[in-house]
PDB file of N, CA and C in Angstrom:
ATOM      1  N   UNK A   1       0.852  -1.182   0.000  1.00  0.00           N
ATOM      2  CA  UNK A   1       0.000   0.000   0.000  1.00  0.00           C
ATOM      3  C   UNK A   1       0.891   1.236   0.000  1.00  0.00           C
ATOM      4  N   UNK A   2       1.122   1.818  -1.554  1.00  0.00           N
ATOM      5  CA  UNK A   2       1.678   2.984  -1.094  1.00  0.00           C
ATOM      6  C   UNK A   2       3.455   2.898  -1.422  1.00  0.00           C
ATOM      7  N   UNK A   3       4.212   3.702  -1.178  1.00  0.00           N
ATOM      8  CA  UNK A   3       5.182   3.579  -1.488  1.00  0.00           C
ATOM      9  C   UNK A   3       6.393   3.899   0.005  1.00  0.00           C
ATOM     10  N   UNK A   4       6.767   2.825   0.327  1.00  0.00           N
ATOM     11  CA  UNK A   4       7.449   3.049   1.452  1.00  0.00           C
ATOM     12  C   UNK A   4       8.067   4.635   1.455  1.00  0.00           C
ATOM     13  N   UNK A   5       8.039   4.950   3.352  1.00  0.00           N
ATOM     14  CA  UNK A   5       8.155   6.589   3.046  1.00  0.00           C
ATOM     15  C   UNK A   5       9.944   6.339   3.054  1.00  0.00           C
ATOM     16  N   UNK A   6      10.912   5.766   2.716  1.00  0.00           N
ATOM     17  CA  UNK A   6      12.259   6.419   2.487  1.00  0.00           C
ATOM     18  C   UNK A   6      12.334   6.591   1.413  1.00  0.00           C
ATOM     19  N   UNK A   7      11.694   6.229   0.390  1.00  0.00           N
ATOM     20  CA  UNK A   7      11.454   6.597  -0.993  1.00  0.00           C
ATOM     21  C   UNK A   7      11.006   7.648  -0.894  1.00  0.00           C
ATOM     22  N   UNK A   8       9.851   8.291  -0.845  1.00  0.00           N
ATOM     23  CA  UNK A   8       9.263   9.524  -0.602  1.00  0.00           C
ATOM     24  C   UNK A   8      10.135  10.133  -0.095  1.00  0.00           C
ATOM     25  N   UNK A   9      10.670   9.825   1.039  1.00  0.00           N
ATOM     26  CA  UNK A   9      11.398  11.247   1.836  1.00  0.00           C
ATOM     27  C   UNK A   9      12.742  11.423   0.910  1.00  0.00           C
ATOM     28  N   UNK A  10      13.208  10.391   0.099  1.00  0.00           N
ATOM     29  CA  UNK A  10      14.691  10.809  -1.052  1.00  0.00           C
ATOM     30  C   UNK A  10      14.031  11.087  -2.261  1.00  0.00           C
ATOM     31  N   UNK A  11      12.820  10.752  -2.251  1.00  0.00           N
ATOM     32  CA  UNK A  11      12.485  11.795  -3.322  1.00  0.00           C
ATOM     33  C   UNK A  11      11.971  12.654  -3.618  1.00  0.00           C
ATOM     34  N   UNK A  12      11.454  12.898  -2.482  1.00  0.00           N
ATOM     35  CA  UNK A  12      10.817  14.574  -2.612  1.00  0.00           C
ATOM     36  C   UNK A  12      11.711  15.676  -1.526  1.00  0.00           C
ATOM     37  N   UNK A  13      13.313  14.847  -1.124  1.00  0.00           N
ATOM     38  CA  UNK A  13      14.003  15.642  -1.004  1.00  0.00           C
ATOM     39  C   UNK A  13      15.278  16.294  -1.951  1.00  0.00           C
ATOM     40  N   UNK A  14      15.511  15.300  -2.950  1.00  0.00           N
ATOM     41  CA  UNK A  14      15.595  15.409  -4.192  1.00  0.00           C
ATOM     42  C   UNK A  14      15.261  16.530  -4.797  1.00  0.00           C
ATOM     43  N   UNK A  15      13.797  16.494  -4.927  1.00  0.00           N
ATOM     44  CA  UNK A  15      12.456  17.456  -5.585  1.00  0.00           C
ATOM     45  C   UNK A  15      12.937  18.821  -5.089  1.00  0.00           C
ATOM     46  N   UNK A  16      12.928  18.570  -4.048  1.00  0.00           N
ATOM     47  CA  UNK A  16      12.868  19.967  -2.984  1.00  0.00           C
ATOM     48  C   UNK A  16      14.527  20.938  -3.354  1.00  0.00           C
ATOM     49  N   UNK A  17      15.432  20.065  -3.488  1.00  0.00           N
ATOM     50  CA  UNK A  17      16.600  20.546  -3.633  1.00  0.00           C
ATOM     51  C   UNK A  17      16.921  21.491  -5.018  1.00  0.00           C
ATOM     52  N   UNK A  18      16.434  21.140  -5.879  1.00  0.00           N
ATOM     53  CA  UNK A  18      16.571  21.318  -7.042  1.00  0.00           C
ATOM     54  C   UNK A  18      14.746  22.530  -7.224  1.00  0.00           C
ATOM     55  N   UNK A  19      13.851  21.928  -7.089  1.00  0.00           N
ATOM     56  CA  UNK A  19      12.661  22.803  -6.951  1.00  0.00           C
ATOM     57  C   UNK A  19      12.886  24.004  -6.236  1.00  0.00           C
ATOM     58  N   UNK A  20      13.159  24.231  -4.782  1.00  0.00           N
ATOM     59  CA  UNK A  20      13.042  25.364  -3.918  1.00  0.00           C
ATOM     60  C   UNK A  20      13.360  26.672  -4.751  1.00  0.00           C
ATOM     61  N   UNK A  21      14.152  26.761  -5.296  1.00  0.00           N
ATOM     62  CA  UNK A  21      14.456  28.503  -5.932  1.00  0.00           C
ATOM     63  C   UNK A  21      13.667  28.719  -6.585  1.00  0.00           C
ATOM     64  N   UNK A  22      12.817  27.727  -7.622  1.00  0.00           N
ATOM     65  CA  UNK A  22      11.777  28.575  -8.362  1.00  0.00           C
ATOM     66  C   UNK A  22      10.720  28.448  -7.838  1.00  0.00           C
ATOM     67  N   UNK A  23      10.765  27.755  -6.959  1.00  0.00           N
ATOM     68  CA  UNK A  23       9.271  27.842  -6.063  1.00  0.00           C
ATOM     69  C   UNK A  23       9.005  28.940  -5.142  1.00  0.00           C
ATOM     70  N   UNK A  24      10.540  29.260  -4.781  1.00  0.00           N
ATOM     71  CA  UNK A  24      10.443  30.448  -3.497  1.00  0.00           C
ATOM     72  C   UNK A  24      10.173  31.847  -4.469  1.00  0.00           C
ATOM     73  N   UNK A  25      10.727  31.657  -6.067  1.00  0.00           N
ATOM     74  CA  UNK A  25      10.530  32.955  -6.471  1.00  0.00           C
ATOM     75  C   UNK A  25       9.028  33.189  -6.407  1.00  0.00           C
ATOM     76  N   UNK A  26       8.633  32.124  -7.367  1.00  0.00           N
ATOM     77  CA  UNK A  26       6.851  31.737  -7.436  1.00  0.00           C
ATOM     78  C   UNK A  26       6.666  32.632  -6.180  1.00  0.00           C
ATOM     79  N   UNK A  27       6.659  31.880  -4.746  1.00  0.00           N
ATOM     80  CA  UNK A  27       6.050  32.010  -3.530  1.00  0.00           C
ATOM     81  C   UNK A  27       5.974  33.798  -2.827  1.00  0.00           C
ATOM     82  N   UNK A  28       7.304  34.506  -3.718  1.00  0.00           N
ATOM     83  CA  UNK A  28       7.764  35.719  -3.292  1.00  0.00           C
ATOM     84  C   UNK A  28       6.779  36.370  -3.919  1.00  0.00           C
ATOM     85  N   UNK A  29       6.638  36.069  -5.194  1.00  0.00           N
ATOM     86  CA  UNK A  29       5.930  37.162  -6.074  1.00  0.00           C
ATOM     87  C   UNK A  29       4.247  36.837  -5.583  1.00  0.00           C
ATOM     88  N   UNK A  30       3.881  35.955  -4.922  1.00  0.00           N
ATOM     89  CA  UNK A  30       2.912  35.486  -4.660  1.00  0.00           C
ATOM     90  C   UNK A  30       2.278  36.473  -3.567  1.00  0.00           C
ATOM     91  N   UNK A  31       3.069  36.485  -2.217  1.00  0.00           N
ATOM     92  CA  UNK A  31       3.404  36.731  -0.891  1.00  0.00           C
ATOM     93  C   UNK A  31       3.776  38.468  -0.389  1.00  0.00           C
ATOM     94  N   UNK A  32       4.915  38.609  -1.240  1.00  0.00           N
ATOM     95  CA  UNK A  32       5.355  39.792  -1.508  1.00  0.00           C
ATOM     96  C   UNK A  32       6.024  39.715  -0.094  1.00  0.00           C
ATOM     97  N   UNK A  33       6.995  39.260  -0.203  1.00  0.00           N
ATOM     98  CA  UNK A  33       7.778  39.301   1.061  1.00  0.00           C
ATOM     99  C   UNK A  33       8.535  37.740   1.157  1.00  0.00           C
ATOM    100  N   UNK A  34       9.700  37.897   1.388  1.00  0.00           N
ATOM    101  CA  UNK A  34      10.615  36.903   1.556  1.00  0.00           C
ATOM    102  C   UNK A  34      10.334  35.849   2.877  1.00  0.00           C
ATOM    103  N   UNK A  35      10.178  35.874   3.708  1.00  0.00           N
ATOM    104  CA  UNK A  35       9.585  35.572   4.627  1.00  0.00           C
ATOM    105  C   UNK A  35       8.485  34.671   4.581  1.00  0.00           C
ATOM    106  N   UNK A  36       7.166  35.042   4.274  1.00  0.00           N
ATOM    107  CA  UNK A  36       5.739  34.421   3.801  1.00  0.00           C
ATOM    108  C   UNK A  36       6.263  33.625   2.690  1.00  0.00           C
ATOM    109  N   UNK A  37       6.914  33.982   1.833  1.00  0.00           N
ATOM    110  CA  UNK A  37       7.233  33.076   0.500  1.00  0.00           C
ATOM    111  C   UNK A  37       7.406  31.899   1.276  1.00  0.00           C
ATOM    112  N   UNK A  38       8.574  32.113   1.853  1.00  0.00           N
ATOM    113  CA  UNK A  38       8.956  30.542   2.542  1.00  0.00           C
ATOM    114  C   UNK A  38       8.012  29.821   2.844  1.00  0.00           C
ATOM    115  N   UNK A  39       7.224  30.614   4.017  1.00  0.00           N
ATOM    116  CA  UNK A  39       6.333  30.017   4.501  1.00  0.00           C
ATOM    117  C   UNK A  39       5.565  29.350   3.610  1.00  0.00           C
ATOM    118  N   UNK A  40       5.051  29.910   2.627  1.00  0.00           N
ATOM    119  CA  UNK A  40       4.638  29.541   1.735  1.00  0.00           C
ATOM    120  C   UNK A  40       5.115  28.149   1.149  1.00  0.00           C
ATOM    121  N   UNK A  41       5.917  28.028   0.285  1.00  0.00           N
ATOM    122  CA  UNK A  41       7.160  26.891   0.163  1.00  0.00           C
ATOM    123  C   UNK A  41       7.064  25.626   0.574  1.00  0.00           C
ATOM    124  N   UNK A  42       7.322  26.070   2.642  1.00  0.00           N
ATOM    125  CA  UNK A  42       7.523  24.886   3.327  1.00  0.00           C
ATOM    126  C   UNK A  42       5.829  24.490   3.062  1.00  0.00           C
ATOM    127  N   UNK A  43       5.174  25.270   3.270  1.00  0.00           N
ATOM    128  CA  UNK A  43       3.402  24.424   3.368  1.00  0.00           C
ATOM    129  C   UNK A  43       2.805  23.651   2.069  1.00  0.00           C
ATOM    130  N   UNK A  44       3.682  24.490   1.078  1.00  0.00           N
ATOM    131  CA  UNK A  44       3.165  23.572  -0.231  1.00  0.00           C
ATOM    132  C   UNK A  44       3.724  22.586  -0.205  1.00  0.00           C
ATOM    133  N   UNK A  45       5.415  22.408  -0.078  1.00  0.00           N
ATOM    134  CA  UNK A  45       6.053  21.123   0.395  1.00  0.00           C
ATOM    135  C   UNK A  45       5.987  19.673   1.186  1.00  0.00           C
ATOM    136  N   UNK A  46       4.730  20.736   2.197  1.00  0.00           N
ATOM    137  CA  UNK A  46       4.053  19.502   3.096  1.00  0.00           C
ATOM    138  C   UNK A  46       3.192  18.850   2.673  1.00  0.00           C
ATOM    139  N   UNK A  47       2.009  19.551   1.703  1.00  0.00           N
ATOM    140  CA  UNK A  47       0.960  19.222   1.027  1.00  0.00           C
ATOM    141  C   UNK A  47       1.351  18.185  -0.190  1.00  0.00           C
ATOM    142  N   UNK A  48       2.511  18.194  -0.733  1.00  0.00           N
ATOM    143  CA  UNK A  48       3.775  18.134  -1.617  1.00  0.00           C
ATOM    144  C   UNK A  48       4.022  16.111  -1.577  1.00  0.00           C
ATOM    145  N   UNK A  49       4.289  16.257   0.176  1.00  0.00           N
ATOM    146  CA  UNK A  49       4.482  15.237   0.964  1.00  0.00           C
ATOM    147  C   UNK A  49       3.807  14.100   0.604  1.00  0.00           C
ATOM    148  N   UNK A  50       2.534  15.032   1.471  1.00  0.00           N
ATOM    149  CA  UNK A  50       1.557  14.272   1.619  1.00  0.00           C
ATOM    150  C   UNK A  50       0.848  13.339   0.169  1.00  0.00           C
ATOM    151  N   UNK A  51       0.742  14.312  -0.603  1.00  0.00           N
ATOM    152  CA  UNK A  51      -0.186  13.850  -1.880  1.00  0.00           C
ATOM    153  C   UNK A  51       1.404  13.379  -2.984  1.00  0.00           C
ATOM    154  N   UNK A  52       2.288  12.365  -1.780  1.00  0.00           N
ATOM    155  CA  UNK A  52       3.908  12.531  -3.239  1.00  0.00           C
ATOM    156  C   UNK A  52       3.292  11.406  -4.473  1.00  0.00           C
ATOM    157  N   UNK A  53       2.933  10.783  -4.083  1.00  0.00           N
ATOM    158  CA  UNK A  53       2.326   9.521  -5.230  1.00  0.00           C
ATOM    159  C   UNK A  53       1.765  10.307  -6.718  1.00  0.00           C
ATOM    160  N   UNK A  54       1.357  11.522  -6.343  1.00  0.00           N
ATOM    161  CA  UNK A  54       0.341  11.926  -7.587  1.00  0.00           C
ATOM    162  C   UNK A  54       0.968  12.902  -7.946  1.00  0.00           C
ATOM    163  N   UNK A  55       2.282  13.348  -6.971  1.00  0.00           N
ATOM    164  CA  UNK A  55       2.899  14.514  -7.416  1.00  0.00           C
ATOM    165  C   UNK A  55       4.035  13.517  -8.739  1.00  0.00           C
ATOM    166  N   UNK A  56       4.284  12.517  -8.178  1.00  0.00           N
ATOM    167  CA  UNK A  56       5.287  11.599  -8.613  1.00  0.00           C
ATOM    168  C   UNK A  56       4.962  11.535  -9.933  1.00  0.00           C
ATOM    169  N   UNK A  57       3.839  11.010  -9.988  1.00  0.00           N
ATOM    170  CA  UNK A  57       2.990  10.962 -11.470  1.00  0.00           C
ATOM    171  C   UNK A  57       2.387  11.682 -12.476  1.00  0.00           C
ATOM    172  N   UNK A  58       2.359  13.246 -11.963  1.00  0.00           N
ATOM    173  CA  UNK A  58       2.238  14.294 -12.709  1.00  0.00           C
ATOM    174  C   UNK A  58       3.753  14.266 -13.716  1.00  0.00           C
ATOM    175  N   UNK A  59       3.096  15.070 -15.610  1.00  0.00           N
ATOM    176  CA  UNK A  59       3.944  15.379 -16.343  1.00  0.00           C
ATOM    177  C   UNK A  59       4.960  16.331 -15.815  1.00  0.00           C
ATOM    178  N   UNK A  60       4.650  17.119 -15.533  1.00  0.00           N
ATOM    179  CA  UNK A  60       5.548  18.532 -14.572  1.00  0.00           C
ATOM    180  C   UNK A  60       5.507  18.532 -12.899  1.00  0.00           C
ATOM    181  N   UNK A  61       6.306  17.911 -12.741  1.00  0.00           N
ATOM    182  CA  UNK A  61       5.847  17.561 -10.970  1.00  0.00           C
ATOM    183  C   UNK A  61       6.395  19.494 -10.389  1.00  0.00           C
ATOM    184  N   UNK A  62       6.922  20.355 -11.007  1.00  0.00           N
ATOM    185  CA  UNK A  62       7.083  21.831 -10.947  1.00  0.00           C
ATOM    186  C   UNK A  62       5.783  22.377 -10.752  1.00  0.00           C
ATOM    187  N   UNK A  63       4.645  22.278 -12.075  1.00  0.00           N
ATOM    188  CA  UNK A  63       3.619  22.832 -11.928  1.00  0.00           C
ATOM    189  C   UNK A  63       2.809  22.443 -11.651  1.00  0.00           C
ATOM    190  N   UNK A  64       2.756  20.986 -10.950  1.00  0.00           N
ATOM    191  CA  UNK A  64       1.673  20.593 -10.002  1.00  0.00           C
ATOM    192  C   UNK A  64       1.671  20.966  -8.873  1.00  0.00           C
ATOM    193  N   UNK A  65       3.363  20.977  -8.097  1.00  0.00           N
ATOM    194  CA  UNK A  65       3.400  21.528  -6.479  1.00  0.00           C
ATOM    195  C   UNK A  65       2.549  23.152  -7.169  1.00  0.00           C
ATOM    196  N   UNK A  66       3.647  24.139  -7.884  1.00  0.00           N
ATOM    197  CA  UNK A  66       3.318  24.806  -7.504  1.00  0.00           C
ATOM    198  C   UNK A  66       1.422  25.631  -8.189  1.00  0.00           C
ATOM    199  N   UNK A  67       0.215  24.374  -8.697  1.00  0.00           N
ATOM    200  CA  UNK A  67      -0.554  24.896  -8.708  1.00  0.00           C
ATOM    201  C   UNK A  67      -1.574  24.698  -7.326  1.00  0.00           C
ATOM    202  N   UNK A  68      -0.427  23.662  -6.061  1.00  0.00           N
ATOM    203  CA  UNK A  68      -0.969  23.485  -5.179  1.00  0.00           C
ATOM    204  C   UNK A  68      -0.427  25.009  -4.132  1.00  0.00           C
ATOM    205  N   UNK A  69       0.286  25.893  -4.883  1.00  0.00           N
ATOM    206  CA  UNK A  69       1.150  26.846  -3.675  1.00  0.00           C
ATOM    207  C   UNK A  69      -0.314  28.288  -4.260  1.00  0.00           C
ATOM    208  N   UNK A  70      -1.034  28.440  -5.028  1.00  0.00           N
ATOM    209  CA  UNK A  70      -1.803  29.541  -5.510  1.00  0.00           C
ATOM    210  C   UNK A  70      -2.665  29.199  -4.948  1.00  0.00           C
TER     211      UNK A  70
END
């Protein structure tokens, strides 16, 4: 059931490594403030987490997190 979470956690830390800068820009211009962006970021990241199976399986796993960060 599911995909054991050390998979998930190396791969959506992976994701995260390489994702975060254009997500935080996304999140800045979003937010308007460096700060909230993050915030921003880390919460889509969690949501990110949570739903990784379908993020996994999206064509653009970029513009799926971030049509979950709007």
């Amino acid at each position: 059931m599911g995909e054991p979470k050390t998979d998930r956690d190396s791969e959506l830390q992976a994701f995260t490594v390489v994702a975060w800068p254009r997500l935080l820009r996304t999140a800045f211009l979003l937010a308007g403030d460096q700060h909230a962006g993050e915030d921003l970021v880390r919460s889509t990241l969690e949501r990110a987490y949570a739903a990784w199976g379908k993020v996994r399986r999206a064509d653009d796993r970029d513009a799926y997190v971030r049509r979950g960060a709007a």
